[in-house]
C-alpha atoms as a PDB file:
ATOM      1  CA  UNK A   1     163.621 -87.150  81.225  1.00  0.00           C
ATOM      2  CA  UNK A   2     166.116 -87.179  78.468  1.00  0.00           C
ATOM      3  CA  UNK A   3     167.510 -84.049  77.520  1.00  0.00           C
ATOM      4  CA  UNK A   4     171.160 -85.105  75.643  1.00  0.00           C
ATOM      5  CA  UNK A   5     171.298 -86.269  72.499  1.00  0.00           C
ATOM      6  CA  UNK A   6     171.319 -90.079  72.617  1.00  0.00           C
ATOM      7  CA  UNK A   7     172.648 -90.850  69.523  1.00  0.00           C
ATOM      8  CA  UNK A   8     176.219 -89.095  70.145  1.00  0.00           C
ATOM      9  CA  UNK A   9     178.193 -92.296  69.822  1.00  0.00           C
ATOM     10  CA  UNK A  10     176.723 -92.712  66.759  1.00  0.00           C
ATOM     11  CA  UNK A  11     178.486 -89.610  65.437  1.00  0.00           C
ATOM     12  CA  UNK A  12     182.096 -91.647  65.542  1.00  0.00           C
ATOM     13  CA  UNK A  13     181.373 -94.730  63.103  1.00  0.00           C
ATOM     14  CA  UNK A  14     185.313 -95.421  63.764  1.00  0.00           C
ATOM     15  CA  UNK A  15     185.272 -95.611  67.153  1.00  0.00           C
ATOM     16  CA  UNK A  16     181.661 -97.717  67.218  1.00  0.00           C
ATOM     17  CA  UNK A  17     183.359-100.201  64.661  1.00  0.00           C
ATOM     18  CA  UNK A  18     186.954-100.392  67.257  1.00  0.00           C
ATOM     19  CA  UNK A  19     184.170-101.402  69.715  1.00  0.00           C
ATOM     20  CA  UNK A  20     181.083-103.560  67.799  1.00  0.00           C
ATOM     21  CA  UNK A  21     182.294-104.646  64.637  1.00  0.00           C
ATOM     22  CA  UNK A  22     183.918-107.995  65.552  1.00  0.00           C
ATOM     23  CA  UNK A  23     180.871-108.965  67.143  1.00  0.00           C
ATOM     24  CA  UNK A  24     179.556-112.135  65.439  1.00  0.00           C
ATOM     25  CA  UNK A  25     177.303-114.608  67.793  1.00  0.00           C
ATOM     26  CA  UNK A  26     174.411-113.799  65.621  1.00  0.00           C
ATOM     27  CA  UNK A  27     175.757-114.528  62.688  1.00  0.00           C
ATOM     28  CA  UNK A  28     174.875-118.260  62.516  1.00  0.00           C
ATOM     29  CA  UNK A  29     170.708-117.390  63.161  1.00  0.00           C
ATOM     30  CA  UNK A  30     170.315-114.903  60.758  1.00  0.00           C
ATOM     31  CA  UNK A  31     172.191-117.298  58.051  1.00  0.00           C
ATOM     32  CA  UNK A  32     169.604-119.771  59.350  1.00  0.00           C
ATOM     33  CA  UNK A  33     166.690-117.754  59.031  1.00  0.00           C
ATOM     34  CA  UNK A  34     168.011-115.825  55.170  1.00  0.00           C
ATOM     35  CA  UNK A  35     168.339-119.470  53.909  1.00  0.00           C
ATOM     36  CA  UNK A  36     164.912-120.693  54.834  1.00  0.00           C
ATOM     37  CA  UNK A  37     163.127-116.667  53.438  1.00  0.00           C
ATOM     38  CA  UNK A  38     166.200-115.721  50.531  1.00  0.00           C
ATOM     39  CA  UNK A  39     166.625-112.080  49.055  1.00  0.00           C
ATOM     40  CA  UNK A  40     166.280-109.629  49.920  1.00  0.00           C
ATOM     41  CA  UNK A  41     166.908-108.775  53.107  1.00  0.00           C
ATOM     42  CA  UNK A  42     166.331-105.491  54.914  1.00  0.00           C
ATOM     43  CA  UNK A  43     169.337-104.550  57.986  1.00  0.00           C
ATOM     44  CA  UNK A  44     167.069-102.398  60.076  1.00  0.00           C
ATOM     45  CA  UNK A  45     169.289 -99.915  62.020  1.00  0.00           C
ATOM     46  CA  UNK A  46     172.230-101.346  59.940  1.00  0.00           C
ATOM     47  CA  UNK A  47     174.786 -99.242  61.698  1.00  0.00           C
ATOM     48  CA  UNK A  48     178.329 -99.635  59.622  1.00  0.00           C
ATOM     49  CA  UNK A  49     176.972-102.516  57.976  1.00  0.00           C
ATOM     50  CA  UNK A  50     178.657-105.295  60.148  1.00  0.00           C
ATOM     51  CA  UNK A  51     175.733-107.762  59.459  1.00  0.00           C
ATOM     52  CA  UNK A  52     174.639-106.531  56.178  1.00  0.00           C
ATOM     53  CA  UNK A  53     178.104-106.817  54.726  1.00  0.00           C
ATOM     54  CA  UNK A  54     178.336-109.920  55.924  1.00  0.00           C
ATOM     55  CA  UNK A  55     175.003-111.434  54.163  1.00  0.00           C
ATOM     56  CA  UNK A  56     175.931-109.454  50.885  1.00  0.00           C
ATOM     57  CA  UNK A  57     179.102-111.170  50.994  1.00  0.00           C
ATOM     58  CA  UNK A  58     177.313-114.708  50.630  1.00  0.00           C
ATOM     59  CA  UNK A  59     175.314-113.765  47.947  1.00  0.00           C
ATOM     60  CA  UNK A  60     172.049-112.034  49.567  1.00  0.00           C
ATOM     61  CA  UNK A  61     170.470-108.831  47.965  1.00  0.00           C
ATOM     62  CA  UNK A  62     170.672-106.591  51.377  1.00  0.00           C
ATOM     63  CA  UNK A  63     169.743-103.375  51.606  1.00  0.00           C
ATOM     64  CA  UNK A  64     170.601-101.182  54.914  1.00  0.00           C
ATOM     65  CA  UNK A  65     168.809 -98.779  56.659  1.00  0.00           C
ATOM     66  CA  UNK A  66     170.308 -96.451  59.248  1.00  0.00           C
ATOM     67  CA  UNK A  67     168.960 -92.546  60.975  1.00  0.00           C
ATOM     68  CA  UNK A  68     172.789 -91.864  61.138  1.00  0.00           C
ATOM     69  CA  UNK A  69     174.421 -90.187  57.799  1.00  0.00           C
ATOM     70  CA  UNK A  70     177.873 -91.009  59.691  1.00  0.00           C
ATOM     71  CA  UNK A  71     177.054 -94.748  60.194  1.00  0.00           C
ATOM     72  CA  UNK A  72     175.719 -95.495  56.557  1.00  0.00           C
ATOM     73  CA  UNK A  73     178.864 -93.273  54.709  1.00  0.00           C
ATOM     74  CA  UNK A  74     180.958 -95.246  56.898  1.00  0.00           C
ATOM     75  CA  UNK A  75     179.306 -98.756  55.608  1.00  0.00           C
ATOM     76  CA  UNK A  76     179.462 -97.479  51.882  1.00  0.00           C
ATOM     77  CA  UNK A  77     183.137 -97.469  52.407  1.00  0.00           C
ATOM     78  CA  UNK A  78     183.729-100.629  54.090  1.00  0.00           C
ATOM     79  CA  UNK A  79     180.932-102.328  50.997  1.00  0.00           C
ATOM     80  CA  UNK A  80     183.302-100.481  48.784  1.00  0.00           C
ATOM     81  CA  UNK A  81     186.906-101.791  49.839  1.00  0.00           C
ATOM     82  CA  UNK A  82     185.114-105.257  50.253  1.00  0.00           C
ATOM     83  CA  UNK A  83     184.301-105.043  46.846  1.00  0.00           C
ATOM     84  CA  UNK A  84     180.254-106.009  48.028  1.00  0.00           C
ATOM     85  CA  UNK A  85     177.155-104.431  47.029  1.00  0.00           C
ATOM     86  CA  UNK A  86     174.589-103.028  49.293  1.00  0.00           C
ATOM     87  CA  UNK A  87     171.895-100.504  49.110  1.00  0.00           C
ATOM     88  CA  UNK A  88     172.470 -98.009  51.685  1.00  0.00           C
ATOM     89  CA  UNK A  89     169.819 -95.747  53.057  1.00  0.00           C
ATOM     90  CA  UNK A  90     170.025 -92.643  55.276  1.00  0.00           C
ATOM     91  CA  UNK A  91     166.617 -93.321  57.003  1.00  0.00           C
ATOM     92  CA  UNK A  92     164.678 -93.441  60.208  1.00  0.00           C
ATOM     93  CA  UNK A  93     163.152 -96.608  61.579  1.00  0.00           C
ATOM     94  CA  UNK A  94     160.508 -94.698  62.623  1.00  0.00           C
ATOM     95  CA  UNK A  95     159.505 -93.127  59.191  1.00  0.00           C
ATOM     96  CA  UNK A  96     161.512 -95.179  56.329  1.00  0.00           C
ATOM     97  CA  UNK A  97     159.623 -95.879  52.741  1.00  0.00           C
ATOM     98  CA  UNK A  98     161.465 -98.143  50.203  1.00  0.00           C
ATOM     99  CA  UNK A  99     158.316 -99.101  48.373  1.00  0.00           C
ATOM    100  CA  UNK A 100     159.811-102.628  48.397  1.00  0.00           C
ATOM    101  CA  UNK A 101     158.700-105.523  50.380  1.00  0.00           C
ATOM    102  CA  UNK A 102     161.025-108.347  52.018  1.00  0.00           C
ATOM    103  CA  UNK A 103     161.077-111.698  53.063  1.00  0.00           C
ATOM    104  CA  UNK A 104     163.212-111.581  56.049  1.00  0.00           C
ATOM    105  CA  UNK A 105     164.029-107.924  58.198  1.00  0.00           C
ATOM    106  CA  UNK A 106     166.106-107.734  61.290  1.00  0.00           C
ATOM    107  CA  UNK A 107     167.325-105.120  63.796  1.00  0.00           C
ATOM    108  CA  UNK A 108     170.469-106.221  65.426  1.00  0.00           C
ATOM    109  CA  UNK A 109     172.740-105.033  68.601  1.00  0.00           C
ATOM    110  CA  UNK A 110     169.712-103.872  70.594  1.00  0.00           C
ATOM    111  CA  UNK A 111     169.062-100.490  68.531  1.00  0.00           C
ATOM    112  CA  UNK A 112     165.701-101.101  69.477  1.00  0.00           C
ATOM    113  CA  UNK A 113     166.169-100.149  72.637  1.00  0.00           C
ATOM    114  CA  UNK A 114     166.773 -96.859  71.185  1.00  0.00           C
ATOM    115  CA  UNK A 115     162.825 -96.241  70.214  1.00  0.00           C
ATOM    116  CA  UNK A 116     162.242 -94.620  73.986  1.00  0.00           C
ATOM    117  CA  UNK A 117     158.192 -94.011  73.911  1.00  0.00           C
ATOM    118  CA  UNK A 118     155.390 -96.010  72.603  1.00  0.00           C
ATOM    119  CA  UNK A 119     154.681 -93.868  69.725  1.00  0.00           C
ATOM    120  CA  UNK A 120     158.620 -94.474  68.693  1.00  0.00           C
ATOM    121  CA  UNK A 121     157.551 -98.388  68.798  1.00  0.00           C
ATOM    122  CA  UNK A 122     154.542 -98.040  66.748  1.00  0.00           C
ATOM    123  CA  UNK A 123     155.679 -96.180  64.126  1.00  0.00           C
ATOM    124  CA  UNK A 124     158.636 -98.581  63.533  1.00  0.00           C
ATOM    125  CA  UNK A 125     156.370-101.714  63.915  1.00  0.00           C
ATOM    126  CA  UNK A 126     154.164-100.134  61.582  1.00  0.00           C
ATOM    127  CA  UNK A 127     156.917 -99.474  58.924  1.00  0.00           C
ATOM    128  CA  UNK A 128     158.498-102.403  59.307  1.00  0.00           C
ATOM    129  CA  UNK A 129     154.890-104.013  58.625  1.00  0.00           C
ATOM    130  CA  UNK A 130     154.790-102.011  55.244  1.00  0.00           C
ATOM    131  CA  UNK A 131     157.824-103.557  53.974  1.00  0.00           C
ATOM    132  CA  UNK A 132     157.111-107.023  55.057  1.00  0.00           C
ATOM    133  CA  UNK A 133     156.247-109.921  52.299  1.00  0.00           C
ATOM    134  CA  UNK A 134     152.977-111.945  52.731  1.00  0.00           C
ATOM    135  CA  UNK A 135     154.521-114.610  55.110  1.00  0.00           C
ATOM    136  CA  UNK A 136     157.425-112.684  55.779  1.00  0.00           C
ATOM    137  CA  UNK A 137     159.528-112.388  59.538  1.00  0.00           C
ATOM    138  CA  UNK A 138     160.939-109.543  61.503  1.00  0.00           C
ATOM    139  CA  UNK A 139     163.778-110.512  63.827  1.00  0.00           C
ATOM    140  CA  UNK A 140     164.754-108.256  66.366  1.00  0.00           C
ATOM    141  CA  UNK A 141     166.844-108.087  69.683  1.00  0.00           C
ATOM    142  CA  UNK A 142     166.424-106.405  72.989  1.00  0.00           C
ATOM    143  CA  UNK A 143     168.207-106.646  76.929  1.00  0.00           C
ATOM    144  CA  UNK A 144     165.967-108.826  79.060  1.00  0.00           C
ATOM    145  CA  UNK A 145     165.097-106.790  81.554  1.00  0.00           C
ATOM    146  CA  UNK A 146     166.812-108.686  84.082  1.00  0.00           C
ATOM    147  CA  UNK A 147     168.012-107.526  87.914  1.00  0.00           C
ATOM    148  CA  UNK A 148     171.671-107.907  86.285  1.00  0.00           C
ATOM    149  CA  UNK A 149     170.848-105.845  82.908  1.00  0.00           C
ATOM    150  CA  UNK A 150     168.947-102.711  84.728  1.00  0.00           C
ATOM    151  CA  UNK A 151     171.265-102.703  88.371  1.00  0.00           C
ATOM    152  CA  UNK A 152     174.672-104.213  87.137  1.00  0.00           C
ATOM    153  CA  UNK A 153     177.423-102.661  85.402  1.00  0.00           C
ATOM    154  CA  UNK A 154     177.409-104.186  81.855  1.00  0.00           C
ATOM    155  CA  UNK A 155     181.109-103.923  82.134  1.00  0.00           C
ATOM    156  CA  UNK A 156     182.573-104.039  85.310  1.00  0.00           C
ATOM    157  CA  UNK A 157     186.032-104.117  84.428  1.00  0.00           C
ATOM    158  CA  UNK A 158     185.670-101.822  81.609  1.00  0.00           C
ATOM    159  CA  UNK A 159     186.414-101.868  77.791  1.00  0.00           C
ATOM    160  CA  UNK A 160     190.173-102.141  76.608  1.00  0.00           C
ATOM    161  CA  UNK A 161     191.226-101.816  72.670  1.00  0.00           C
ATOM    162  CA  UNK A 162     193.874-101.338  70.227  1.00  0.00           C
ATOM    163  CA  UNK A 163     193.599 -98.568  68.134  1.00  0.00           C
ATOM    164  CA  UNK A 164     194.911 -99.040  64.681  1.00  0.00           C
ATOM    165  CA  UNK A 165     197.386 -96.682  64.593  1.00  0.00           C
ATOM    166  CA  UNK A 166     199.056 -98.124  67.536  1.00  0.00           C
ATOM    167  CA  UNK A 167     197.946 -97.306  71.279  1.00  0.00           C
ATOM    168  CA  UNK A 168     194.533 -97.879  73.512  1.00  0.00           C
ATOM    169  CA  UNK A 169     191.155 -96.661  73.799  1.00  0.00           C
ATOM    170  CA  UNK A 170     190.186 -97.440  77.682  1.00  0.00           C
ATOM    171  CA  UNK A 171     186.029 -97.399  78.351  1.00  0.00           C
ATOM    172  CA  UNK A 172     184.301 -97.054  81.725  1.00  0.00           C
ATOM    173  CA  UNK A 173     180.481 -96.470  82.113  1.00  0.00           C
ATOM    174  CA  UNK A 174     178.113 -95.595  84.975  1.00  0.00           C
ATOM    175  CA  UNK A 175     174.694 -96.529  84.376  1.00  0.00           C
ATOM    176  CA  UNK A 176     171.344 -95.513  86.163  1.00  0.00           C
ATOM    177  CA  UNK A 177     167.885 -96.840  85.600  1.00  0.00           C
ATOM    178  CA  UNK A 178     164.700 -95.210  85.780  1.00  0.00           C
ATOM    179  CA  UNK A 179     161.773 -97.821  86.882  1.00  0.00           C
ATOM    180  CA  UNK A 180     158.875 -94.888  86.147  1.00  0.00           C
ATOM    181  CA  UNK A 181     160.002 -94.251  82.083  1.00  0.00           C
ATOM    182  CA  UNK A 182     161.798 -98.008  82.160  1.00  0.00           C
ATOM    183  CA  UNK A 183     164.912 -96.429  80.837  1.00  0.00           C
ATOM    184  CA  UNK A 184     168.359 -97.146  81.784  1.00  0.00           C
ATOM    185  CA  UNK A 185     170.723 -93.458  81.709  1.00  0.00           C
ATOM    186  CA  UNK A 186     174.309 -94.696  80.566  1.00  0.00           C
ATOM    187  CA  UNK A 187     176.947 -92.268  81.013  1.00  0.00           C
ATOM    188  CA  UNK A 188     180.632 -93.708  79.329  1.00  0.00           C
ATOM    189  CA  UNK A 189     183.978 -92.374  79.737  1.00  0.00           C
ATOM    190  CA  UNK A 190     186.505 -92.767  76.645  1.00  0.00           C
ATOM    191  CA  UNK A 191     190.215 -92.290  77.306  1.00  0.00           C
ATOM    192  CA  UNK A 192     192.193 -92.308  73.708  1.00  0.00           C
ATOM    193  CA  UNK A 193     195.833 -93.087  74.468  1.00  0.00           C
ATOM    194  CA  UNK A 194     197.731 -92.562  71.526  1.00  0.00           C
ATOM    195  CA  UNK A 195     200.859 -94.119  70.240  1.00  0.00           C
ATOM    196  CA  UNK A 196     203.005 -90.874  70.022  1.00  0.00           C
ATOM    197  CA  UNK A 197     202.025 -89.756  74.442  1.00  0.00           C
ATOM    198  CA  UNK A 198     198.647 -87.608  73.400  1.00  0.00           C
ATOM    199  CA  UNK A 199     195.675 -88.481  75.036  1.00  0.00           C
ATOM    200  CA  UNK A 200     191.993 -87.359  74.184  1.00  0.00           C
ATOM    201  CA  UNK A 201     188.944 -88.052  76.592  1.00  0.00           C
ATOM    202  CA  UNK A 202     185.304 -88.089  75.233  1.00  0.00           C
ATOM    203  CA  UNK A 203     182.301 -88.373  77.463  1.00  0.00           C
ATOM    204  CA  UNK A 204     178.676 -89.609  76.160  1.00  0.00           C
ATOM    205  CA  UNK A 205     175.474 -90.014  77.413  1.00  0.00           C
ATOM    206  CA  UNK A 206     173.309 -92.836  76.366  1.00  0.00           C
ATOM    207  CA  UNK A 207     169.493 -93.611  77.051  1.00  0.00           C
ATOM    208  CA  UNK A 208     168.248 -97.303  76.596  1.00  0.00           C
ATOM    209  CA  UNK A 209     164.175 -98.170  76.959  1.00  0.00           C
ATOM    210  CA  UNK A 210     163.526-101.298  78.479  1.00  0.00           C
ATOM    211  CA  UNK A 211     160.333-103.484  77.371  1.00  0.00           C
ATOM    212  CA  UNK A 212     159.372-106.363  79.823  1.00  0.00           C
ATOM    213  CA  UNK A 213     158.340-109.930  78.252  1.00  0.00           C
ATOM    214  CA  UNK A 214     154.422-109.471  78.790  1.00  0.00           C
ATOM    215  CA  UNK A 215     154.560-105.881  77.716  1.00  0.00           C
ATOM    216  CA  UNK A 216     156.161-106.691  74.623  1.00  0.00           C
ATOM    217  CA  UNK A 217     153.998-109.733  73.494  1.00  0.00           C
ATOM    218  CA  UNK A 218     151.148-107.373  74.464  1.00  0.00           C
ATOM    219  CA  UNK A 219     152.674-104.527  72.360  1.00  0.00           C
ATOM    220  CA  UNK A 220     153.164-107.146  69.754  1.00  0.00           C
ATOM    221  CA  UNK A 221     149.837-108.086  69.650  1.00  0.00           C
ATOM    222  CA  UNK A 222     148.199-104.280  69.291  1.00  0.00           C
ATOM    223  CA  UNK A 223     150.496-103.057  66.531  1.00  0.00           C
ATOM    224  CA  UNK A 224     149.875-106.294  64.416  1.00  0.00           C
ATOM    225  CA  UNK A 225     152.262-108.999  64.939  1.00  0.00           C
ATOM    226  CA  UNK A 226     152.119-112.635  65.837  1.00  0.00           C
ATOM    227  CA  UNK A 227     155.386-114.003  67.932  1.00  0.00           C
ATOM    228  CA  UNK A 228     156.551-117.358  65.924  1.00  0.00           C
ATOM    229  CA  UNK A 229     159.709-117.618  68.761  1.00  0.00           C
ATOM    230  CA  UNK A 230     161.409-115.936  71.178  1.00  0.00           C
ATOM    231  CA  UNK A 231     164.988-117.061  71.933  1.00  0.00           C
ATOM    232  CA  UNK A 232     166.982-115.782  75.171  1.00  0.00           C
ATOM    233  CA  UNK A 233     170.296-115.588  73.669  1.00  0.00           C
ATOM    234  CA  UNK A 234     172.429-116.081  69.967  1.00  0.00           C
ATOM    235  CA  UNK A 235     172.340-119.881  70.895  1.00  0.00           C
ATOM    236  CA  UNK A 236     168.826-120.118  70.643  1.00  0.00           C
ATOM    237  CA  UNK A 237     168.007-120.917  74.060  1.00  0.00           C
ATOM    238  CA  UNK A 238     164.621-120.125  75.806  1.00  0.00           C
ATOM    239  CA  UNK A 239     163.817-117.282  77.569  1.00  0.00           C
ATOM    240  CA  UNK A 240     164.675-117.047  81.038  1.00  0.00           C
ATOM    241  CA  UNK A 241     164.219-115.142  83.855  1.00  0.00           C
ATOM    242  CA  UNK A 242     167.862-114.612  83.992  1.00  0.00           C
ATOM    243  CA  UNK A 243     168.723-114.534  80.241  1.00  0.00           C
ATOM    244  CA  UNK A 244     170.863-111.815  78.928  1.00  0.00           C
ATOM    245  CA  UNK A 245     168.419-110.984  76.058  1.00  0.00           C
ATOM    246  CA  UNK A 246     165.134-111.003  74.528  1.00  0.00           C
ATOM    247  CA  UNK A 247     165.244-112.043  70.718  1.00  0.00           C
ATOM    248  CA  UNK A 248     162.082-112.184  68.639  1.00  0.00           C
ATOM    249  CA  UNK A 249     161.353-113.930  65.906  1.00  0.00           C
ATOM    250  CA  UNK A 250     158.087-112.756  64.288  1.00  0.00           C
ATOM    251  CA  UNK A 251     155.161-112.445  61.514  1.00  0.00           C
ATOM    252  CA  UNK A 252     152.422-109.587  60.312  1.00  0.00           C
ATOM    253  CA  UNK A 253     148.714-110.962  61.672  1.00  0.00           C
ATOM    254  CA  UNK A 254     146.575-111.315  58.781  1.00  0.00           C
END
């Protein structure tokens, strides 16, 4: 049962960017796959616009969907002192209607994972179908449900970073998974030491659904998509039985 509000974090887009935003290892495979499809391009879950940002930057029409009004004012402002244009939408994944079609959608940093029930799945899959070209792909990334991704800390040692005013935000998480709903209960532990001796603590709760490999080709399959790949990591790999994730590379069935 979940009964906290999992998208809390979501709340402090400055505090998600001191964390995420210099993530890059996917860069290089969704430049691949935008130069093979081209504009436009539809950031699915787009968060503060780390990826979208990026493609705008190298030309790319990109528009950017996100449920959280914090995370897309955040991204106007980072598009705007850029100087980069992006169409920003306040939207659920779940129920989103551009009346526009696109060659090439993604969700990045494993925000589907966030979609907790089978309903949640199909109504994204089924949205995400609307707005997909003739021939068009929807990339998309989720854990591998692994022994190390449900039972292992993801961060043993924690999370250490500088916070731009000077000082240290200090993360620790606990983490307990639920075989019977397949999702993994994250609690994490912020400490905010600042510069000038104050210190602030923030605690969040965090609820992650897990899809194994044959459950998601099989939930693929009944909500109308063919798999054209499935890599199990940013380097393009195969899937493993031990690799950290599960990314999808796929088409609308005729």
């Amino acid at each position: 049962m979940v009964d906290y509000d999992i998208y809390e974090e979501f709340r402090d887009p400055e505090t998600y960017d001191l964390i995420c935003d210099a993530f890059d290892e996917d860069y290089p495979v969704i430049e691949q796959w935008a130069r093979t499809l081209g504009s436009p391009l539809l950031d699915l879950a787009c968060g503060t616009g780390r990826m979208a940002i990026h493609m705008a930057l190298q030309g790319y029409q990109v528009t950017g969907v996100d449920l959280m009004s914090e995370m897309i004012a955040r991204a106007r402002q980072k598009a705007a002192e850029r100087a980069v244009s992006v169409e920003w939408v306040a939207a659920d994944a779940r129920s989103f209607h551009l009346h526009q079609q696109f060659p090439f959608i993604f969700m990045l940093m494993n925000a589907f994972q966030f979609l907790l029930t089978r309903e949640d799945h199909e109504a994204m899959f089924a949205c995400v179908r609307e707005h997909l070209l003739p021939g068009g792909y929807f990339l998309f990334e989720t854990r591998n449900p692994s022994p190390h991704n449900l039972f292992e800390p993801h961060h043993p040692e924690g999370g250490h970073y500088r916070l731009p005013g000077g000082g240290e935000l200090v993360t620790t998480e606990q983490q307990l998974y639920d075989p019977l709903t397949q999702i993994q209960h994250f609690t994490s532990h912020q400490t905010f030491f600042y510069s000038g001796g104050q210190r602030q603590e923030k605690t969040l709760r965090v609820a992650l659904r897990y899809v194994f490999p044959q459950e998601m080709e099989t939930l693929l399959f009944y909500n109308g998509f063919q798999i054209h790949t499935c890599y199990g990591n940013w380097q393009q790999d195969p899937l493993t039985a031990t690799s950290p994730a599960m990314i999808y590379v796929c088409q609308k069935r005729a």
